[in-house]
C-alpha atoms as a PDB file:
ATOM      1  CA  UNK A   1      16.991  11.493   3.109  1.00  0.00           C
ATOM      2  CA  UNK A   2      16.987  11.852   6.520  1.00  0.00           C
ATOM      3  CA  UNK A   3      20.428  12.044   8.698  1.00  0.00           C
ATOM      4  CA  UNK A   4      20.992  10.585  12.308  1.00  0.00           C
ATOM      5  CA  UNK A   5      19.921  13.702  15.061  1.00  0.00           C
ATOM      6  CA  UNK A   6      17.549  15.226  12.149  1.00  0.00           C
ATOM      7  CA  UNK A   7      14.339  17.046  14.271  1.00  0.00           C
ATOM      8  CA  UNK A   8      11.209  17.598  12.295  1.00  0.00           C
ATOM      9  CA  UNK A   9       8.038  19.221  13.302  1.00  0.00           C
ATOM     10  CA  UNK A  10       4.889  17.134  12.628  1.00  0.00           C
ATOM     11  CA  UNK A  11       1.377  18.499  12.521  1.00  0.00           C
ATOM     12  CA  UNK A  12      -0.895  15.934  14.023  1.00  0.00           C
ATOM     13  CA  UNK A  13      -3.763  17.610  14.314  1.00  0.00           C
ATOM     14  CA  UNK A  14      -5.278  21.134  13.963  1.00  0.00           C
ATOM     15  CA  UNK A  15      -3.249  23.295  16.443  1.00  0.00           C
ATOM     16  CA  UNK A  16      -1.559  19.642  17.915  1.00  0.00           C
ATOM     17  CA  UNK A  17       2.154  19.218  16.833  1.00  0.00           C
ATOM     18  CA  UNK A  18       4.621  16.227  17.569  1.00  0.00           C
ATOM     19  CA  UNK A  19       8.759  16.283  17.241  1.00  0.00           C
ATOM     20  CA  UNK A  20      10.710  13.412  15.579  1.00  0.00           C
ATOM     21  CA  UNK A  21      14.115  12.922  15.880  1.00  0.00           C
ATOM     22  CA  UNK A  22      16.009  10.556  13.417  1.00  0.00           C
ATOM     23  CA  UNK A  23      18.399   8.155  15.190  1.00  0.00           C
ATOM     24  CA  UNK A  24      19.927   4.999  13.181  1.00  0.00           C
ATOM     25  CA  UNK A  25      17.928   4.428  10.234  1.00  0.00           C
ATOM     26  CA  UNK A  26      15.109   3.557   9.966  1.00  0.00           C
ATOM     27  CA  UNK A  27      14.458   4.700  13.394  1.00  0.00           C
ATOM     28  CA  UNK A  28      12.645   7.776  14.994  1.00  0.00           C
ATOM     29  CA  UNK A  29      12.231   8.324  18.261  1.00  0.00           C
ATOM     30  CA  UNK A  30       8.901  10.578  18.845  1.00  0.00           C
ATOM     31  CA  UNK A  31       7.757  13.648  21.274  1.00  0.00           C
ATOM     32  CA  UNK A  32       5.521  15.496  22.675  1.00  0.00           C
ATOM     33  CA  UNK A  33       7.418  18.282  22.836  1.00  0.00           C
ATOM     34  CA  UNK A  34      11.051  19.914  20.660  1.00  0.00           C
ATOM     35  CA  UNK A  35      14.016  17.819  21.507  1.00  0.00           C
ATOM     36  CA  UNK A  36      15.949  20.565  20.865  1.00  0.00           C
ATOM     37  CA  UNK A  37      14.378  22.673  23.611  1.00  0.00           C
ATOM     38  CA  UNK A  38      13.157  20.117  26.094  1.00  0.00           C
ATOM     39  CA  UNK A  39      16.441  17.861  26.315  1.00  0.00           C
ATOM     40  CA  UNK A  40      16.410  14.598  28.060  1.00  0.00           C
ATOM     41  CA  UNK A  41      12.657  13.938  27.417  1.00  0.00           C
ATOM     42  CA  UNK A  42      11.496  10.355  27.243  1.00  0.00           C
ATOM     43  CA  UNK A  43      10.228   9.623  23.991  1.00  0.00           C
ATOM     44  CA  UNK A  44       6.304   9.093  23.639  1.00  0.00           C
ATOM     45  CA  UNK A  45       7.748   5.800  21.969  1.00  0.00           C
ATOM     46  CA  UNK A  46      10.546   4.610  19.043  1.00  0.00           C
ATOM     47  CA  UNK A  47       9.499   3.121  15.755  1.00  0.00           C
ATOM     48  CA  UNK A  48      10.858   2.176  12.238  1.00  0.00           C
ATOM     49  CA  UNK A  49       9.886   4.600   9.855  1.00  0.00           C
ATOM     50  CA  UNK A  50       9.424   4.248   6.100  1.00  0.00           C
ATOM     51  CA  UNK A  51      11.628   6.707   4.289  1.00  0.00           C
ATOM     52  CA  UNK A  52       9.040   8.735   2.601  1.00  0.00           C
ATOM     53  CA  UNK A  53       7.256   9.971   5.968  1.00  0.00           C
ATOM     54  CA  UNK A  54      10.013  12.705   6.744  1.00  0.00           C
ATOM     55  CA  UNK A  55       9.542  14.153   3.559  1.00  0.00           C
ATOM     56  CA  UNK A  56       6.128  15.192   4.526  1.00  0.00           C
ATOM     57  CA  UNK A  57       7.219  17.126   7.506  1.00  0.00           C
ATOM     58  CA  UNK A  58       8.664  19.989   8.269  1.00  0.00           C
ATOM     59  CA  UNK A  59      12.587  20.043   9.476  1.00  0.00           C
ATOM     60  CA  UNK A  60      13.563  21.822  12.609  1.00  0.00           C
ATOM     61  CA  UNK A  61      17.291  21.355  12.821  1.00  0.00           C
ATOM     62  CA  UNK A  62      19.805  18.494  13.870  1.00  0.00           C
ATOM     63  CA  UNK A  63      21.141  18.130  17.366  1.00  0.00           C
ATOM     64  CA  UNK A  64      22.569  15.257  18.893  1.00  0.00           C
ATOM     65  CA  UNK A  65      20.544  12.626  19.945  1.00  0.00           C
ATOM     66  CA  UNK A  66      20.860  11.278  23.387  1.00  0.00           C
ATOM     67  CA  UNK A  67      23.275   8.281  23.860  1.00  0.00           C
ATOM     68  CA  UNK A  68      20.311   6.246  25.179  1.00  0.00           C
ATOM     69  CA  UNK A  69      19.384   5.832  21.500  1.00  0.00           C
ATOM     70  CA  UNK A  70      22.353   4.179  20.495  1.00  0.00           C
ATOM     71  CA  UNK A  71      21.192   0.994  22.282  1.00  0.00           C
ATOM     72  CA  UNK A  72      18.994  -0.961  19.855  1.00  0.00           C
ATOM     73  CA  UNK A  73      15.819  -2.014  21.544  1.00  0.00           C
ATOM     74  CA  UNK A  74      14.476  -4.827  20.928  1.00  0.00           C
ATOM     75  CA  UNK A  75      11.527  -5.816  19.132  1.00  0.00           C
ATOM     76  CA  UNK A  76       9.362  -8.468  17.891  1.00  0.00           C
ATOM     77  CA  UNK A  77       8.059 -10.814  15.252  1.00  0.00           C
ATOM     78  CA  UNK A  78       5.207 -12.979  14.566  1.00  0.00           C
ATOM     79  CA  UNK A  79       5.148 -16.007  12.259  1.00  0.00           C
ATOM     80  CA  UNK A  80       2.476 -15.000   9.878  1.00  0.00           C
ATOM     81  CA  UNK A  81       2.195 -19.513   9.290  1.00  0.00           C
ATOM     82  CA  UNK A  82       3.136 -20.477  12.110  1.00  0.00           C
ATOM     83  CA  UNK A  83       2.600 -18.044  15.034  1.00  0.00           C
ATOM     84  CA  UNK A  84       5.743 -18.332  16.160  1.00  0.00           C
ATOM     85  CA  UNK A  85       6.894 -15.081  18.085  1.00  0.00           C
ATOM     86  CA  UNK A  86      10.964 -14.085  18.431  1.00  0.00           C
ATOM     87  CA  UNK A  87      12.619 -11.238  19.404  1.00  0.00           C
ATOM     88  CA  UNK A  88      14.789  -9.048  16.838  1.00  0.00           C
ATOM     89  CA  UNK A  89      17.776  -7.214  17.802  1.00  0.00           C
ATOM     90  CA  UNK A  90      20.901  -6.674  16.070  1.00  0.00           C
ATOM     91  CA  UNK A  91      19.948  -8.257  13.251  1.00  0.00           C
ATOM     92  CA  UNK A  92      19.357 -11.469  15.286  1.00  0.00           C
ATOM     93  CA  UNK A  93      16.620 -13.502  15.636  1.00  0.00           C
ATOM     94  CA  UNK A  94      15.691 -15.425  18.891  1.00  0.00           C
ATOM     95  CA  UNK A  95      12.383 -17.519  20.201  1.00  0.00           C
ATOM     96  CA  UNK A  96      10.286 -15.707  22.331  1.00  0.00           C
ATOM     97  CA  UNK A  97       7.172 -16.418  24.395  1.00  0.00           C
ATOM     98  CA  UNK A  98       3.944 -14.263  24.509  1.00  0.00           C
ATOM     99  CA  UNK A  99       4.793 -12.845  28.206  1.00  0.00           C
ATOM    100  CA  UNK A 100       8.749 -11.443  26.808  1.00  0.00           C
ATOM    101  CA  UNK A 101       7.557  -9.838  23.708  1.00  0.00           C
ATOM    102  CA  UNK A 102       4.355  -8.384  25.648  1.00  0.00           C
ATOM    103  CA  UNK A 103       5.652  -4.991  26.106  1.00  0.00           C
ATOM    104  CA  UNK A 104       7.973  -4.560  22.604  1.00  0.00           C
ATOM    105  CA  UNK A 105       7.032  -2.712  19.541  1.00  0.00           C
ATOM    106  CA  UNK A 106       6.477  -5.066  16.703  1.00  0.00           C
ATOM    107  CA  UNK A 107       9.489  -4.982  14.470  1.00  0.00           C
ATOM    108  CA  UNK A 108       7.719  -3.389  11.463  1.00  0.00           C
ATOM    109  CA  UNK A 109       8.214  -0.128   9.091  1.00  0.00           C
ATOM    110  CA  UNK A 110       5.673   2.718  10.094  1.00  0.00           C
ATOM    111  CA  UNK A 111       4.392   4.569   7.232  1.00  0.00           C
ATOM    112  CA  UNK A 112       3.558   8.515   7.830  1.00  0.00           C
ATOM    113  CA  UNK A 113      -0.653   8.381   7.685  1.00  0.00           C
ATOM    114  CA  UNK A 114      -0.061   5.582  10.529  1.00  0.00           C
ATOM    115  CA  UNK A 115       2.227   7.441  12.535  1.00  0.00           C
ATOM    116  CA  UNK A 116      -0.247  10.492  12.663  1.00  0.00           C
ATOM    117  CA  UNK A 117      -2.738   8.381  13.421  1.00  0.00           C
ATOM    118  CA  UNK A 118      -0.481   7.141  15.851  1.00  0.00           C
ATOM    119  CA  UNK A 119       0.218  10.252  17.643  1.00  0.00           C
ATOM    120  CA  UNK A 120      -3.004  11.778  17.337  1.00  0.00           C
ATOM    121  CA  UNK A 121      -4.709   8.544  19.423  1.00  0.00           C
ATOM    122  CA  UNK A 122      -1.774   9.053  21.984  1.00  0.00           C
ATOM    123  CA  UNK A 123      -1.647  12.721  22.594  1.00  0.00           C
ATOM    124  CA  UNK A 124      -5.290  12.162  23.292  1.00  0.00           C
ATOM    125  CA  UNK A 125      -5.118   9.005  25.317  1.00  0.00           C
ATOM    126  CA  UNK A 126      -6.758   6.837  22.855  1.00  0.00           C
ATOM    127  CA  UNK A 127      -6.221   3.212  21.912  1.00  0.00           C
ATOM    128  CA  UNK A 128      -4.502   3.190  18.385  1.00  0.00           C
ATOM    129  CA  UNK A 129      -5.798   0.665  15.682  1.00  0.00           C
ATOM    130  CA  UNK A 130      -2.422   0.073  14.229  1.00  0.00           C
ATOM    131  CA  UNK A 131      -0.828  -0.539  17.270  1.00  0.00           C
ATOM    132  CA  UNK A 132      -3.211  -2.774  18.392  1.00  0.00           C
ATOM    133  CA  UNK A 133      -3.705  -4.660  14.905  1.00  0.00           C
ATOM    134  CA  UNK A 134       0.163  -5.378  15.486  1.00  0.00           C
ATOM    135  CA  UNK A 135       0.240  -6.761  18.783  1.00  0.00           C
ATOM    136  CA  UNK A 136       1.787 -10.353  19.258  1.00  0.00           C
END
């Protein structure tokens, strides 16, 4: 099991490697490049990660991760009856319309194929199926 400030090394592709750092579980935050070397890098994005991915790549280290990740971001939901879309943070639940959730990573649990896939389309500037299949 992973612990908060974990880095692992992630091949993505033949000769193409990401960086994950684990923050409050499940979280990740991801990179294009070692958070251990290249400090204060915005992330190439932060997901929910199913425990099992981590065990499939290769650990780096721990270092601390950046303050900025101890502010939950919020993300969102969709009804899959009713349509509905809400916002999730904290644990809380709140109605949301199309336009606020618009830009917010759907609040669901990546498993590791997906995230490859994931990186692979955006280290390459590629549209991503997943992402796209969970848009609101």
């Amino acid at each position: 099991m992973s612990k908060k400030g974990d880095i692992f090394e992630i091949a993505v592709a033949e000769g193409i490697v990401a960086f994950a750092q684990a923050l409050n579980e499940p979280e990740y935050a991801f990179f294009s490049e070692n958070p251990i070397e290249a400090q204060g890098q915005m992330p190439l994005f932060r997901i929910w990660v199913h425990n099992s991915a981590p065990k499939k790549w290769k650990k780096l280290g721990t270092a601390q991760p950046s303050e900025a990740f101890d502010i939950e971001i919020p993300r969102f939901k969709k009804d899959p009856i009713t349509g509905a879309l809400s916002t999730y943070v904290g644990g809380n639940e709140s109605p949301a319309t199309l336009e606020e959730v618009q830009n917010m990573e759907c609040a669901a649990v990546w498993e590791e194929p997906h995230i490859i896939d994931r990186l692979a389309d955006h280290l390459s500037g590629r549209q991503n199926q997943w992402l796209e299949s969970l848009k609101p």
